[in-house]
Structures are given as structure tokens and as C-alpha cells.
Protein backbone atom coordinates (compact mmCIF):
# COMPACT_ATOMS: atom_id res chain seq x y z
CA UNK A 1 0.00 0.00 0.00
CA UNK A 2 1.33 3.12 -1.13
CA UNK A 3 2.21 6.12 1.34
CA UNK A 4 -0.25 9.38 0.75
CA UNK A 5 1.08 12.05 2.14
CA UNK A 6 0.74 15.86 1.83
CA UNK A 7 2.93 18.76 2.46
CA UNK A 8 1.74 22.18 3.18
CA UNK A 9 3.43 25.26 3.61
CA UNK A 10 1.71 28.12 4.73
CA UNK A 11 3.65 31.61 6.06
CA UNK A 12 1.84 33.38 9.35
CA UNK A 13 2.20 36.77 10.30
CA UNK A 14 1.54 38.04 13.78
CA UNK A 15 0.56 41.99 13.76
CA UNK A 16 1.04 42.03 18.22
CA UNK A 17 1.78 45.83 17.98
CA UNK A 18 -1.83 46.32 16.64
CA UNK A 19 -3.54 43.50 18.96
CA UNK A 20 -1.06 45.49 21.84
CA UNK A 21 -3.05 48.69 21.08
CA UNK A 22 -6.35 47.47 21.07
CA UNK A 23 -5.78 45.60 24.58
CA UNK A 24 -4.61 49.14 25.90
CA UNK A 25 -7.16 50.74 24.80
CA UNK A 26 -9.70 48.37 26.07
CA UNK A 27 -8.06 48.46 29.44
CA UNK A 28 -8.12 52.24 29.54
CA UNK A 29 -11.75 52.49 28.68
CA UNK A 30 -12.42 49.59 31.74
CA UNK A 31 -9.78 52.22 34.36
CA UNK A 32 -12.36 55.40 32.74
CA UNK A 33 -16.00 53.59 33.41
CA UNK A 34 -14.98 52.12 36.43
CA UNK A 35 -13.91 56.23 37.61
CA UNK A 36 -17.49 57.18 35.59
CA UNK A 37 -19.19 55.02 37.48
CA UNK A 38 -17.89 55.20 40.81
CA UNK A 39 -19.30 58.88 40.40
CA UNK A 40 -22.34 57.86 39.25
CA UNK A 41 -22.97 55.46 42.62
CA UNK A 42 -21.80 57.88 45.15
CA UNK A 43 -24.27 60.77 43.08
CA UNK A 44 -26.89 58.58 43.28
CA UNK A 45 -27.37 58.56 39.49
CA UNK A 46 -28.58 54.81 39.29
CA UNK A 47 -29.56 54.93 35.43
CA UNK A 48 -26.60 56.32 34.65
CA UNK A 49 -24.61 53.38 36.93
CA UNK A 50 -26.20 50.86 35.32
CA UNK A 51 -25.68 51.96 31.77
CA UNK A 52 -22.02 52.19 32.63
CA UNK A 53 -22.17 48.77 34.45
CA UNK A 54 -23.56 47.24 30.60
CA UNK A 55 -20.80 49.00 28.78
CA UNK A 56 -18.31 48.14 31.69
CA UNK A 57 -18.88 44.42 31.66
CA UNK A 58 -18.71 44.65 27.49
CA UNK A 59 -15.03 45.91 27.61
CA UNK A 60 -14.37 43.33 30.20
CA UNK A 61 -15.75 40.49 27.42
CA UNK A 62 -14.28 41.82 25.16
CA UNK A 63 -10.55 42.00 27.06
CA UNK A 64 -10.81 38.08 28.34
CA UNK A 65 -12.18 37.37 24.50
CA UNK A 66 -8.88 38.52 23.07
CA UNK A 67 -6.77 36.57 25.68
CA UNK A 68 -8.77 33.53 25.20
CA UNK A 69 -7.71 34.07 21.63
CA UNK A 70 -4.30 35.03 22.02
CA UNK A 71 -3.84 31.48 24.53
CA UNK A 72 -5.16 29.21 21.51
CA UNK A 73 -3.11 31.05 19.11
CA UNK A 74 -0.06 30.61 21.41
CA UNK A 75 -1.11 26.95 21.94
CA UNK A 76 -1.57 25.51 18.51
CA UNK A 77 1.65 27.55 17.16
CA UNK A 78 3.75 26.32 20.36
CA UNK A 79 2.69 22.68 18.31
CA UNK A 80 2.71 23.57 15.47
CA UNK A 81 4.34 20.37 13.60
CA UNK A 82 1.76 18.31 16.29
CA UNK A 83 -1.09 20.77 15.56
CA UNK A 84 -3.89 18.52 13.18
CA UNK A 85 -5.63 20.38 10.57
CA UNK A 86 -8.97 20.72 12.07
CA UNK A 87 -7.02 22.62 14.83
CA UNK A 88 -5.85 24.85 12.48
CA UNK A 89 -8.68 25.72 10.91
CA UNK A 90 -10.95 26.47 14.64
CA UNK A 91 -8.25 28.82 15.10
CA UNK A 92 -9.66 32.21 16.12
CA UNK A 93 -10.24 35.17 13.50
CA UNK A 94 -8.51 38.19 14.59
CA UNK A 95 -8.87 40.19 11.42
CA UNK A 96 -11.09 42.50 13.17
């Protein structure tokens, strides 16, 4: 029985400078609505606290969805030659 096998090359490139900037800039809009609403709470402005609270908890998803990313990025490349094909292709997009 003859051998089948397949070779494929493929080239990735990591763009962390622009994923670095995005994470800062999420974590600076968490440090500015937590300040926002702090004020809010201790002004008694309750609609206003829990419309912060929403947008507050949507930067936090948003920061633990990028590291979530970034860990099975660093994963499947740290095993790479290991790495099967169908775990290549459920890697994360992060063209966004």
C-alpha cells in the first residue's frame, strides 16, 4: 500500500503591535468607566450606573475574549508540527 502524504506550507504573520493597542485601549476604557461610574454610585445617578455597568462588563468580554484568543493562538503555534488540521482551521479570526 502506497504512502499518501501531503505537504503544506503556509507563512503566518503576527501583527502584536496592533492587537497590543487594542488591549490598551480596552483596558483604559475599563480604568475610565470604572472612575465614571464610581461617580455615578456615590451621586446617586442609578440609570446612569447601570448603563455604565452594561458597557463596563462589554469591555471586560471583550478583554478576556482577546486573551482567550491570544492562549489558543499561542497553543496551537507552540505545536505547530503536532497541531492537526482541524485545529488549524478552529483557530480564532482576529482580522477584526
Amino acid at each position: 500500500m502506497a504512502d499518501n502524504i501531503q505537504t503544506y506550507t503556509s507563512r503566518i504573520f503576527l501583527n502584536t503591535e496592533e492587537a497590543k493597542k487594542k488591549l490598551d485601549e480596552l483596558q483604559s476604557k475599563v480604568e475610565t468607566l470604572r472612575k465614571k461610574k464610581d461617580e455615578a454610585a456615590r451621586a446617586g445617578d442609578w440609570p446612569t450606573f447601570n448603563s455604565l455597568k452594561k458597557q463596563l462588563d462589554h469591555a471586560n468580554n471583550q478583554i478576556r475574549s482577546m486573551q482567550t484568543s491570544a492562549q489558543k493562538i499561542d497553543r496551537v503555534l507552540g505545536n505547530l508540527s503536532t497541531a492537526s488540521v482541524k485545529e488549524l482551521q478552529h483557530l480564532p479570526d482576529t482580522s477584526e
